[in-house]
Each structure stands twice: as structure tokens, then as C-alpha cells.
N, C-alpha and C. Protein backbone atom coordinates (compact mmCIF):
# COMPACT_ATOMS: atom_id res chain seq x y z
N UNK A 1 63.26 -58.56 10.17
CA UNK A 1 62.30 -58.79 11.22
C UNK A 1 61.80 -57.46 11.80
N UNK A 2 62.80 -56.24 12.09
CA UNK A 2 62.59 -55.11 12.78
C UNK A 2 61.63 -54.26 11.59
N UNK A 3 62.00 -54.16 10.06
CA UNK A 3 60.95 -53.90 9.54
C UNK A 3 59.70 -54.28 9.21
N UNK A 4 59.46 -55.66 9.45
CA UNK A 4 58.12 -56.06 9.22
C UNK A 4 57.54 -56.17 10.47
N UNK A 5 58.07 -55.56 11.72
CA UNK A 5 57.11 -55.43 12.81
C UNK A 5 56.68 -53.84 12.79
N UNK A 6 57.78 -53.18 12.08
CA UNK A 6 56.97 -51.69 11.50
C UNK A 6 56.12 -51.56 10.88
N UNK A 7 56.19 -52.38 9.80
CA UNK A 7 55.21 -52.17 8.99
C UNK A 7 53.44 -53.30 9.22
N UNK A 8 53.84 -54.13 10.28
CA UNK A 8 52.76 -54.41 10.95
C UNK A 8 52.27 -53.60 11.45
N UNK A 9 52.57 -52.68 12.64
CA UNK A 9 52.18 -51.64 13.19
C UNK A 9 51.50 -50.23 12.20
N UNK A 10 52.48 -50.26 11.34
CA UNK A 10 52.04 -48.47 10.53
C UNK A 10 50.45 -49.39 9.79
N UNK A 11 51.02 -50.62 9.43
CA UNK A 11 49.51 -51.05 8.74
C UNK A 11 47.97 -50.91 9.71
N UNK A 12 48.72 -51.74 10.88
CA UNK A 12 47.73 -51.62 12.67
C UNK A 12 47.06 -50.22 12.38
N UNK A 13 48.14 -49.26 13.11
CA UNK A 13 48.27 -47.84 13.26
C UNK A 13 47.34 -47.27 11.70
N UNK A 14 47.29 -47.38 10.50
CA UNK A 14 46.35 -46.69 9.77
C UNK A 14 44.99 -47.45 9.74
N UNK A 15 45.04 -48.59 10.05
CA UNK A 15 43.72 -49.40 10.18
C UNK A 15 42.64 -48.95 11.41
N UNK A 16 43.39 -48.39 12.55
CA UNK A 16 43.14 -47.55 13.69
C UNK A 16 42.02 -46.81 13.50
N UNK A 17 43.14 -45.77 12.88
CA UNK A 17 42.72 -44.45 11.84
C UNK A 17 42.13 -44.26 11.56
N UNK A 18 41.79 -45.07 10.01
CA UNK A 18 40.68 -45.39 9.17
C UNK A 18 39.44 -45.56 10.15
N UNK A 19 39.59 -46.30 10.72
CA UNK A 19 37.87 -47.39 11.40
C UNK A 19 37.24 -46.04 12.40
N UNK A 20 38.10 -45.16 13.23
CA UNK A 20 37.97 -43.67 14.12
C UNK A 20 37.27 -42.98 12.93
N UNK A 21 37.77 -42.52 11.96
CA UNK A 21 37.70 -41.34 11.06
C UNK A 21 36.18 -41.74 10.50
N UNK A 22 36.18 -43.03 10.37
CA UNK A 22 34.73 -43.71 9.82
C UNK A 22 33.48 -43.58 11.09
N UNK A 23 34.56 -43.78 12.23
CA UNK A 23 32.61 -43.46 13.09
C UNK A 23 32.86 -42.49 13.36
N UNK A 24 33.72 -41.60 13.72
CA UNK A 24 33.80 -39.88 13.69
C UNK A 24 32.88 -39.23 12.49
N UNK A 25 32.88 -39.63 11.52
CA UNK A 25 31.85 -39.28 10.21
C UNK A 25 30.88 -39.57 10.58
N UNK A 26 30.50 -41.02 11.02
CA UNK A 26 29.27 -41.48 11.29
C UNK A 26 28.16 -40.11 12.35
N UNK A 27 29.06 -40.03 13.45
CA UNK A 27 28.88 -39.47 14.49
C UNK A 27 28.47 -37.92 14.26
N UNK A 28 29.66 -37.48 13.48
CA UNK A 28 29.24 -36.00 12.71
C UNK A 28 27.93 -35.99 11.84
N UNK A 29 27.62 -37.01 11.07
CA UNK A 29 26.45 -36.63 10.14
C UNK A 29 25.39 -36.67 11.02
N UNK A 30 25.21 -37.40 12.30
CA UNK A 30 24.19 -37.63 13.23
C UNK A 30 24.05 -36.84 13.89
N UNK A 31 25.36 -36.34 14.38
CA UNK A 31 25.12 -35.08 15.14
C UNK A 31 24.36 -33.46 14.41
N UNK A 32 24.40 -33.79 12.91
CA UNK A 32 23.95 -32.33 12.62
C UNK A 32 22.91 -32.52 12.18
N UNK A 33 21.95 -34.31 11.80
CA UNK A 33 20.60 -34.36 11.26
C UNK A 33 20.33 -33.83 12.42
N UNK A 34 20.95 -34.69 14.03
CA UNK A 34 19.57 -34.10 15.18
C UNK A 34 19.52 -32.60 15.29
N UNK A 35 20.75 -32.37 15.36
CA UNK A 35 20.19 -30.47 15.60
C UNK A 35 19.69 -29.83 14.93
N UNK A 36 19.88 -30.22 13.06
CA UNK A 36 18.85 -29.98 12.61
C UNK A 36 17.43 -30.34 12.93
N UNK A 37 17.01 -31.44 13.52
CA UNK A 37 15.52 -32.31 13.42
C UNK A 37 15.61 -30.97 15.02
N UNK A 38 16.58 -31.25 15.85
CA UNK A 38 16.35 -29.83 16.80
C UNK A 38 15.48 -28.42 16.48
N UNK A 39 16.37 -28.30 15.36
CA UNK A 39 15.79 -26.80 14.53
C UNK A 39 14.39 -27.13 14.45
N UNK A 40 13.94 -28.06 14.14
CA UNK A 40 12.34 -28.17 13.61
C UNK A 40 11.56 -27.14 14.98
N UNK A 41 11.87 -28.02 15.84
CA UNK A 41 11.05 -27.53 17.53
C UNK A 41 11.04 -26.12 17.56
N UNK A 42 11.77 -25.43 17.16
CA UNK A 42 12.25 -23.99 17.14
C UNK A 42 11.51 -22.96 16.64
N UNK A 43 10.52 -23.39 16.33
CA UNK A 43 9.55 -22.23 15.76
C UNK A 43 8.57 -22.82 16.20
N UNK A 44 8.49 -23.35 17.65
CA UNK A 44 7.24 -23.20 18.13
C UNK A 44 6.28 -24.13 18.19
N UNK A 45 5.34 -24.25 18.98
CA UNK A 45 4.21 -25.67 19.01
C UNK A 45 2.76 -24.84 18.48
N UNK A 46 3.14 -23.72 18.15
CA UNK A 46 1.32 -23.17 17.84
C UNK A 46 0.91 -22.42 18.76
N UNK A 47 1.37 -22.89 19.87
CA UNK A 47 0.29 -22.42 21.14
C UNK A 47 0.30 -20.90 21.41
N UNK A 48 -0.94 -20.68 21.32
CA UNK A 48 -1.27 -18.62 21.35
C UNK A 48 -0.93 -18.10 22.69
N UNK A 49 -1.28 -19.14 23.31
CA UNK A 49 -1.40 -18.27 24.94
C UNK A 49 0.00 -18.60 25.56
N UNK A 50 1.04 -19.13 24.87
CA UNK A 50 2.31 -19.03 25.50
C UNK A 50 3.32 -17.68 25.43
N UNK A 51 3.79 -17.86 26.34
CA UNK A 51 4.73 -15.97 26.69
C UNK A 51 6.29 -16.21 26.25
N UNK A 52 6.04 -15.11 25.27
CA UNK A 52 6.92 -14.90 25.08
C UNK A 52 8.55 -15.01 25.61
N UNK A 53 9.42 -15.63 25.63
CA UNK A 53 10.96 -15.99 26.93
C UNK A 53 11.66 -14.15 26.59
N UNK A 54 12.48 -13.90 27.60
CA UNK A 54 12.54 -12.64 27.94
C UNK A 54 14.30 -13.13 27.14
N UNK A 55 14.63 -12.16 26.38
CA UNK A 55 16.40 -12.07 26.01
C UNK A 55 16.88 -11.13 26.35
N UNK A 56 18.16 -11.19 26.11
CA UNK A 56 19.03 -9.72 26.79
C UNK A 56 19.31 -9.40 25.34
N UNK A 57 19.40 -7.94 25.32
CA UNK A 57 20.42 -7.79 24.17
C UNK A 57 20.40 -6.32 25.04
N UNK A 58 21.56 -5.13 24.33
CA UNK A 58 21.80 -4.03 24.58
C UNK A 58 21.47 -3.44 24.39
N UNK A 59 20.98 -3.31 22.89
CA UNK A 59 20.06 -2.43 22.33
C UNK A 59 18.96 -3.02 21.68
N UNK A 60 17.89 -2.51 21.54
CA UNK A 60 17.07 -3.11 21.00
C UNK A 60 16.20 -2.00 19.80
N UNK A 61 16.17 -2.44 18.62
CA UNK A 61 15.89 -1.08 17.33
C UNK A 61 14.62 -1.68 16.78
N UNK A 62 14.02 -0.72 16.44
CA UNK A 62 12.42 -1.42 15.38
C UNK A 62 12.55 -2.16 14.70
N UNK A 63 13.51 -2.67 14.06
CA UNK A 63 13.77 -3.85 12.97
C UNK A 63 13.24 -4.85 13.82
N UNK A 64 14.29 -4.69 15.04
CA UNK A 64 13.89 -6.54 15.85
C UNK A 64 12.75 -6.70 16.42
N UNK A 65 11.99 -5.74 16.53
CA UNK A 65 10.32 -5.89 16.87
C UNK A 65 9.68 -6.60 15.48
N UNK A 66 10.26 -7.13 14.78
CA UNK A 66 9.21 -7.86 13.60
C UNK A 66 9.67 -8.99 14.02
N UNK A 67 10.93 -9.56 14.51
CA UNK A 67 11.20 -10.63 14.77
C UNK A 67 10.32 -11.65 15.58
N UNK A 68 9.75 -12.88 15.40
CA UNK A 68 9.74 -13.65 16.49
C UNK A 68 9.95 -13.98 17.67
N UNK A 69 9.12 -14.15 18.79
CA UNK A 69 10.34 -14.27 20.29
C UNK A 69 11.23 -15.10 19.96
N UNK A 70 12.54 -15.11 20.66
CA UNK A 70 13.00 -16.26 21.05
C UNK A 70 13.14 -16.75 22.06
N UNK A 71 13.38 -18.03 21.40
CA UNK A 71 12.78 -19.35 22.02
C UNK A 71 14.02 -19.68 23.22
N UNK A 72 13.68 -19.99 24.69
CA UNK A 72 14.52 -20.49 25.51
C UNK A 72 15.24 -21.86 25.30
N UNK A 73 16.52 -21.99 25.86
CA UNK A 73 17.00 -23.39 25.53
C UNK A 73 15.28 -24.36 26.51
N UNK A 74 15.27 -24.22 27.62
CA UNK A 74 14.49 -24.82 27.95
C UNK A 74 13.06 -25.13 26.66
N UNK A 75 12.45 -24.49 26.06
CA UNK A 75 11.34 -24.36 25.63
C UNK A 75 12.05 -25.26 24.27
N UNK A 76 12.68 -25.27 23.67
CA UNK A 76 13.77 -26.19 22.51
C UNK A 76 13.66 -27.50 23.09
N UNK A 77 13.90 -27.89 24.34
CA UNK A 77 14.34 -29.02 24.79
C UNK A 77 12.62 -29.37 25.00
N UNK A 78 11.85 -29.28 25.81
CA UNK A 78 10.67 -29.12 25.50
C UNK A 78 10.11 -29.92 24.59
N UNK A 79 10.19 -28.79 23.22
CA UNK A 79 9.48 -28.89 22.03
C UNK A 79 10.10 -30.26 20.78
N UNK A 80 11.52 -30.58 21.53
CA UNK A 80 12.22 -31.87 20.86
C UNK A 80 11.18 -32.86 20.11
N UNK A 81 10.61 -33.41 21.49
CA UNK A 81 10.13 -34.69 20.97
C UNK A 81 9.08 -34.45 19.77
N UNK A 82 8.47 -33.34 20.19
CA UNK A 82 7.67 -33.25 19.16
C UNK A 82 8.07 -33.22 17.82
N UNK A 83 9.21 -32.53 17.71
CA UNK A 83 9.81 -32.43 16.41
C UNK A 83 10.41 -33.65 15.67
N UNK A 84 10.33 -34.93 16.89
CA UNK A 84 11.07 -35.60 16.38
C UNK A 84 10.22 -37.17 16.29
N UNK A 85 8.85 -36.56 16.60
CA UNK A 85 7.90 -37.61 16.47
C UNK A 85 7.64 -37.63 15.04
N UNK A 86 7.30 -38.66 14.64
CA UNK A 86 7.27 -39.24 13.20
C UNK A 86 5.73 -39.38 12.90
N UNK A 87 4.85 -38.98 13.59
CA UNK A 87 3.54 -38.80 13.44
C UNK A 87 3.18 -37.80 13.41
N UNK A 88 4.30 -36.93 13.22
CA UNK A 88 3.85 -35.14 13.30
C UNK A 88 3.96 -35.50 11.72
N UNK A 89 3.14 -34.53 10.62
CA UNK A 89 3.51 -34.62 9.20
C UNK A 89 4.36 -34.17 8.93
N UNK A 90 5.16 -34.50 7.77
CA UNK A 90 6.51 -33.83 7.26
C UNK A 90 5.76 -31.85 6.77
N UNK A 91 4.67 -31.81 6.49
CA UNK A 91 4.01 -31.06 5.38
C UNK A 91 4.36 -29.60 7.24
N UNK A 92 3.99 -30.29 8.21
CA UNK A 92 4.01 -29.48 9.31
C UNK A 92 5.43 -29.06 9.48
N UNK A 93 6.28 -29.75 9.44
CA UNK A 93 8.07 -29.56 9.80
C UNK A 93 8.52 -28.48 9.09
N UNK A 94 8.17 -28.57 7.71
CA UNK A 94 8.28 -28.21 6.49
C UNK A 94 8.35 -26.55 6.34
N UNK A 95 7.63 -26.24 6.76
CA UNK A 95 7.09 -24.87 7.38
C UNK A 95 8.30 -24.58 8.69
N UNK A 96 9.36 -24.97 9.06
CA UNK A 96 10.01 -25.09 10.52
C UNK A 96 11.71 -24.48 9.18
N UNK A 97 11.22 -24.95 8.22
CA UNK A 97 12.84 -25.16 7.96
C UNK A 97 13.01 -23.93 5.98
N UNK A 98 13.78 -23.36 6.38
CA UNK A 98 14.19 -22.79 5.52
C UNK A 98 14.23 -23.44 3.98
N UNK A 99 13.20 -22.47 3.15
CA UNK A 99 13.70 -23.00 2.00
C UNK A 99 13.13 -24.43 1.23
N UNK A 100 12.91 -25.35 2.70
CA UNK A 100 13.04 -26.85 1.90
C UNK A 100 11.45 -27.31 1.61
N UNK A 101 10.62 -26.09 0.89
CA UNK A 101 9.52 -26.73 0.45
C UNK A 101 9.41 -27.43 -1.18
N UNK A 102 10.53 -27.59 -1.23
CA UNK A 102 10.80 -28.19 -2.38
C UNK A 102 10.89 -29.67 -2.20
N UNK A 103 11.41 -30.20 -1.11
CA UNK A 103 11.56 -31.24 -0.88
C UNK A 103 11.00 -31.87 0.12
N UNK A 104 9.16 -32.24 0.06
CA UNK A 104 9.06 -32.81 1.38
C UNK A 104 8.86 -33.47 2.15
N UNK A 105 9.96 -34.66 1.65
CA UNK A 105 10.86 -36.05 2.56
C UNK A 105 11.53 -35.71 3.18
N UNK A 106 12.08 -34.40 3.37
CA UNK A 106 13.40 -34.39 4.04
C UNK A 106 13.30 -34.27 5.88
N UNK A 107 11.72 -33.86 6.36
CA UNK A 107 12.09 -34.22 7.48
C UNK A 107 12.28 -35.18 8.46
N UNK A 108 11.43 -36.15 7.07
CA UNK A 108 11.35 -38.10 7.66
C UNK A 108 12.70 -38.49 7.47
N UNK A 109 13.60 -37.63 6.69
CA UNK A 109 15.15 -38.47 6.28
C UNK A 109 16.29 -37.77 7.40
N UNK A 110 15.64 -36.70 8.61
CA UNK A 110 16.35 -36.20 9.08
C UNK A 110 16.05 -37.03 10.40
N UNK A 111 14.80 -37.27 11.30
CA UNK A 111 14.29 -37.95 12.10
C UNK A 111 14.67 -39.56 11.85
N UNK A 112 14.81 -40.00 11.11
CA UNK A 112 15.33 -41.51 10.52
C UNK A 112 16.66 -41.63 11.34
N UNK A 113 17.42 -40.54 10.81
CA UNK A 113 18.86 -39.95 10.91
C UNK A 113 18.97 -40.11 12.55
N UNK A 114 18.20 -39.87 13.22
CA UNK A 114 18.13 -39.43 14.60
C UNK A 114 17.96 -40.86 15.44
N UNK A 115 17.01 -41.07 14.99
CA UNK A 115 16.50 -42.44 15.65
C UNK A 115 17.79 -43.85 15.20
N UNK A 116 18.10 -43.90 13.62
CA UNK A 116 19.01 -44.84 13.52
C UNK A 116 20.24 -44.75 14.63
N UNK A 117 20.59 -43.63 14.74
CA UNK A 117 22.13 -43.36 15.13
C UNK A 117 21.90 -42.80 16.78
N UNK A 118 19.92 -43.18 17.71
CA UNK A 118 20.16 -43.59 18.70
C UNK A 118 20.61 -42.65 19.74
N UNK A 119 20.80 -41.46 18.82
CA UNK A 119 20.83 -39.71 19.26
C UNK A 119 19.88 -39.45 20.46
N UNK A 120 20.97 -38.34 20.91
CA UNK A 120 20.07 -37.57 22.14
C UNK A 120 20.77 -36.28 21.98
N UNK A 121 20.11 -34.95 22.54
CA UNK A 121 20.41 -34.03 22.45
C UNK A 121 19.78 -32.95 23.16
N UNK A 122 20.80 -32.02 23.84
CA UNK A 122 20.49 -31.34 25.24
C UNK A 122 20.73 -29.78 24.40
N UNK A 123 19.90 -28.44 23.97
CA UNK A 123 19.86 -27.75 24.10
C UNK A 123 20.57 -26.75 25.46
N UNK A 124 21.48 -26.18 24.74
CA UNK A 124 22.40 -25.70 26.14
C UNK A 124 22.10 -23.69 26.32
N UNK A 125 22.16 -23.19 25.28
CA UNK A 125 22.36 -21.99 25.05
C UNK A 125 21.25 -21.61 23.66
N UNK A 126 20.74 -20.23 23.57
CA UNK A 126 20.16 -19.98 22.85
C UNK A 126 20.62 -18.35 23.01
N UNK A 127 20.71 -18.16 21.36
CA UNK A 127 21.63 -16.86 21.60
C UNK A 127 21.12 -15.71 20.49
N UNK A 128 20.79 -14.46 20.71
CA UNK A 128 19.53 -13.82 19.77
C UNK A 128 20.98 -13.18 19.25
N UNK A 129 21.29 -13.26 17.91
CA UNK A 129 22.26 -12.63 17.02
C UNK A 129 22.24 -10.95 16.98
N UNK A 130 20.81 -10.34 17.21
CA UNK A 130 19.57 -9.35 16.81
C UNK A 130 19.56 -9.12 15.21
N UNK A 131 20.09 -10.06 14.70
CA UNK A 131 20.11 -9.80 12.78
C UNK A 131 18.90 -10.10 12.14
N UNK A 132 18.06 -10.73 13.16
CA UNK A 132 16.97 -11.69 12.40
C UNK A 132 18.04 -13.30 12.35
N UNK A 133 18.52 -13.29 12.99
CA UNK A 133 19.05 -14.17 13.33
C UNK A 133 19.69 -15.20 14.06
N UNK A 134 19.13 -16.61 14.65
CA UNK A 134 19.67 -16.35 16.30
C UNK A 134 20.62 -18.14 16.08
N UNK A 135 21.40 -18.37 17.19
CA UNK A 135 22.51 -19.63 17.19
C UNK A 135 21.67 -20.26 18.45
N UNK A 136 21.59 -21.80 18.04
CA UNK A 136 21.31 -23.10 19.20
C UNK A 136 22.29 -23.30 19.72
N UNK A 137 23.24 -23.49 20.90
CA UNK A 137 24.10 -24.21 21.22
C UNK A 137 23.22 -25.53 22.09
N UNK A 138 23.97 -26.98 21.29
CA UNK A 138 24.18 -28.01 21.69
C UNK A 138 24.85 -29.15 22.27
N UNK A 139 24.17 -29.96 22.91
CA UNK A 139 25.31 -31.08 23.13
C UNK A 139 25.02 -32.15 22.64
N UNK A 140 25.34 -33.07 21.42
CA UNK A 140 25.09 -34.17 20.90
C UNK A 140 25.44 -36.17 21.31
N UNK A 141 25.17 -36.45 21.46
CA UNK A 141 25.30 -37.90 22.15
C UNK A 141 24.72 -38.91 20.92
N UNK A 142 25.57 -39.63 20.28
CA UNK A 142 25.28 -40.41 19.80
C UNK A 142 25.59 -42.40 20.19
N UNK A 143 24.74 -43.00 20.06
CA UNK A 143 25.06 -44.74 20.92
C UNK A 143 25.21 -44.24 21.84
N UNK A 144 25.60 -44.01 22.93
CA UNK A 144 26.01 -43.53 23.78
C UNK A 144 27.34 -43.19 24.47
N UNK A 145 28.01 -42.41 23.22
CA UNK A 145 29.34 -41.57 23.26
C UNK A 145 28.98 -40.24 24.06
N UNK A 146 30.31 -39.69 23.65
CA UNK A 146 30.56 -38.43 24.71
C UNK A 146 29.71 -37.51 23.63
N UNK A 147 29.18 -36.66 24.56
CA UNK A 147 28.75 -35.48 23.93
C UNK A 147 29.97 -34.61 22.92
N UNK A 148 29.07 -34.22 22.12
CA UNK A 148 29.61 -33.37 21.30
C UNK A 148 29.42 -32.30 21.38
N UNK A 149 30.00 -31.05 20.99
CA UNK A 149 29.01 -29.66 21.07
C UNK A 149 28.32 -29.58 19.07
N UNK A 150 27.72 -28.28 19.56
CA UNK A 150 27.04 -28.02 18.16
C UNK A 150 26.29 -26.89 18.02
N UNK A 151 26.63 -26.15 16.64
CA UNK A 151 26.08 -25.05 16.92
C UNK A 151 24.90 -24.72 15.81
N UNK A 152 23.55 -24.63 15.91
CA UNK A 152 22.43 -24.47 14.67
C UNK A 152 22.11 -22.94 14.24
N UNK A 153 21.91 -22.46 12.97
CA UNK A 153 21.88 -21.47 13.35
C UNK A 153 20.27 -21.47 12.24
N UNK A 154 19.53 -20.53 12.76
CA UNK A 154 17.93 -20.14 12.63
C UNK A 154 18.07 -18.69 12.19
N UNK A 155 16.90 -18.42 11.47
CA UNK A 155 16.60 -16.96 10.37
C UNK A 155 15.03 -16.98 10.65
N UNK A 156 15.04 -15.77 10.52
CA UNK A 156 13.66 -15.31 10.91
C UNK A 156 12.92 -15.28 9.88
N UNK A 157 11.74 -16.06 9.30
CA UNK A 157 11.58 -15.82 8.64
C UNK A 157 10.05 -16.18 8.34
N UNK A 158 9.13 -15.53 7.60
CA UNK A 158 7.31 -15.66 7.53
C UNK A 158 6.80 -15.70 9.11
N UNK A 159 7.51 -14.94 9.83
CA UNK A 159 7.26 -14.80 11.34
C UNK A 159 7.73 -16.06 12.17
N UNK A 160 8.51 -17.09 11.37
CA UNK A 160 9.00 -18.21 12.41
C UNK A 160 10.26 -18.02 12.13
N UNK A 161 11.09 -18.83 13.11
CA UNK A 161 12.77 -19.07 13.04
C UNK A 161 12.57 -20.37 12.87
N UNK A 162 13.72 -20.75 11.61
CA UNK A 162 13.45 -21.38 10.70
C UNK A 162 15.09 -22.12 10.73
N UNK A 163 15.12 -23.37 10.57
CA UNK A 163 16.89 -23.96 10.32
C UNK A 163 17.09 -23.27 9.23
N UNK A 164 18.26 -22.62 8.74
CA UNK A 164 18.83 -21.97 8.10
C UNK A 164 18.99 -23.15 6.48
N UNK A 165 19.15 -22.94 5.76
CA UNK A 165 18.90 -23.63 4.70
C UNK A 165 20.61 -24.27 4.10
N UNK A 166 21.11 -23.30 4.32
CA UNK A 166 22.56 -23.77 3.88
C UNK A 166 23.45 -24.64 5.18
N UNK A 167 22.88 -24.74 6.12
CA UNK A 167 23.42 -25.10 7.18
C UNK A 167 22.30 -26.89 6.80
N UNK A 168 21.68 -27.06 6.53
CA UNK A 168 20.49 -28.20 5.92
C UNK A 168 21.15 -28.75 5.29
N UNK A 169 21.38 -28.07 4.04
CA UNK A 169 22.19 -28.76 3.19
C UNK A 169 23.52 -29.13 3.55
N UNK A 170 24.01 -28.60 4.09
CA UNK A 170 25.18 -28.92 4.33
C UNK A 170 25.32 -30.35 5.29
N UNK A 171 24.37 -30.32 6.22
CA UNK A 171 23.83 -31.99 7.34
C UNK A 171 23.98 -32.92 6.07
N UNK A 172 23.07 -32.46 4.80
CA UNK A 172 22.81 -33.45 4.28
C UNK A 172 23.93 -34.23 3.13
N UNK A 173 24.53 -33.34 3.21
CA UNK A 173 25.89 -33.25 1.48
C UNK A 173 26.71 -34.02 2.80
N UNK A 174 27.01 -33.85 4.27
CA UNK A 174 27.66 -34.91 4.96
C UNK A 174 27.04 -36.30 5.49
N UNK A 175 25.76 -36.56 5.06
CA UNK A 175 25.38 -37.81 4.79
C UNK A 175 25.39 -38.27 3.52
N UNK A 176 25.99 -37.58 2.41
CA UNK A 176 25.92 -38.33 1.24
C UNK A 176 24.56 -38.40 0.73
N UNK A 177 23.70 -37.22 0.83
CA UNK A 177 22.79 -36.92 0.57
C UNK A 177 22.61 -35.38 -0.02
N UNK A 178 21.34 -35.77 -1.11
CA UNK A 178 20.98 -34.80 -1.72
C UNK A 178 19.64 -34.38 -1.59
N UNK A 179 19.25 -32.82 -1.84
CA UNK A 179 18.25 -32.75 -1.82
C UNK A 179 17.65 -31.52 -3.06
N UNK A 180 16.40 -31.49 -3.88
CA UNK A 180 15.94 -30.62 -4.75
C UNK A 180 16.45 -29.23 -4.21
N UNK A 181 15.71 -29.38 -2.49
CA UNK A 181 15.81 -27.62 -1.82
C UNK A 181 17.27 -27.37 -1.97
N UNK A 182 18.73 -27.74 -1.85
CA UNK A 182 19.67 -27.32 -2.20
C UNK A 182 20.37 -27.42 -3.47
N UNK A 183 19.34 -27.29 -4.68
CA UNK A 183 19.94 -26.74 -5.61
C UNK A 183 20.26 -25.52 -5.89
């Protein structure tokens, strides 16, 4: 009797487990389409007559004068919806993201990603690397769980900051997804 109420339990107890580890996945792949579909906003709405956001760094060398401004968490949070409107063209996103002009479904399969899983996401920190390279810090909310943190990281690149390409693929290889651009 005393062992088969153990082994009710260890069965309970991994069934637990299992069903956590399954929306913890869920939750993780959602959390990195949005900050990716985040990344999209990140290089900007076009607009000429907007000023430049002021960064700190210590030093500052001629290299990072080719760079792009960067972008304030505020001006990210901002530029979200747009990125995550589905009437913007993919052909426009496309141009936002490293690399992935090879593939270009992938920003309708990242926005899908966003909207299924009911996502929200608060731009917290924006952080200039000075490499030509700068980090998003996020907070992710999916159904309406606890935030998550999250960190995106962007490359400078044809004069925009751009989602980093291996950090893309990688959102996508944890949805069980593939794409041409990460071959």
C-alpha cells in the first residue's frame, strides 16, 4: 500500500513536471518571437526629422560615428506596435532584421508568434555595447503570466540596427522552426 501511494505520487510529481516544462517552452519560444518582432521597431519608423536619443558611453572613437543613433527604451516601446502590425509588409520588416532576406515569411511567422501566445512586452533598458553593437533589455508577459526578463541583441548594420541573425535563428530552432536565412 505504502509503495503504491509512492509511486502514485512520483507518477503525480513527474506529470507536474512534464505539463510546467511544456508551458515553460511554450512561454520561452513566445517570449523570444516577441523580442524578436521587438527587434523589428528598432531601426526606426523612417522619420527624418526625429532626434537623435542622447547615450552615455566613456569614450567615444570615429568608428562609432558611422553607427546609427540609438534608439531609447522609450522610442522601442513606441515603435512596437508598428512592428507588430500585420499590415506593415513583411518586404518592410525584412530590411529590420539581419541576414533574413532570404526568407520573407519570417516576419508574419514571428508576429503570428506574438499575437497567438497573447504577448506583451515592456522595453526596459537599451544599452550601446559601442561595438556596432547594442542589447534590448526586456520584460515578457505571456496569457497573462509573470513577466519574464529578456535580452535582444542588434548589429549595426546598412546604417540600421538590425536583430542579430543568430539570435533569429535561434527564436526559431526553439519553436521547432526552420528557416532558409539560417542555413
Amino acid at each position: 500500500m505504502v509503495v503504491s501511494r509512492v509511486v502514485e505520487r512520483t507518477y503525480s510529481n513527474a506529470k507536474d513536471e512534464q505539463l510546467k516544462l511544456q508551458k515553460t517552452g511554450r512561454i520561452a519560444v513566445a517570449a523570444l518571437a516577441v523580442v524578436t518582432v521587438l527587434g523589428l521597431s528598432a531601426c526606426g519608423s523612417g522619420d527624418k526629422d526625429s532626434k537623435p536619443t542622447k547615450t552615455t558611453t566613456s569614450k567615444t572613437t570615429a568608428a562609432q560615428t558611422s553607427y546609427p543613433p540609438v534608439p531609447s527604451a522609450a522610442d522601442l516601446n513606441a515603435q512596437l506596435q508598428t512592428a507588430l502590425d500585420p499590415s506593415v509588409p513583411d518586404a518592410q520588416k525584412l530590411d529590420m532584421m539581419q541576414g533574413v532576406q532570404a526568407d520573407p515569411s519570417l516576419p508574419s511567422r514571428l508576429a503570428d508568434a506574438y499575437k497567438q501566445n497573447n504577448a506583451t512586452i515592456t522595453v526596459t533598458n537599451v544599452t550601446d555595447l559601442g561595438n556596432g553593437t547594442i542589447t534590448a533589455d526586456a520584460d515578457i508577459s505571456v496569457n497573462g503570466g509573470q513577466p519574464q526578463k529578456a535580452v535582444v541583441p542588434f548589429v549595426a548594420e546598412d546604417g540600421k540596427w538590425k536583430v542579430q541573425k543568430e539570435w533569429i535563428c535561434n527564436a526559431l530552432s526553439l519553436a521547432n522552426q526552420t528557416s532558409p536565412a539560417c542555413s
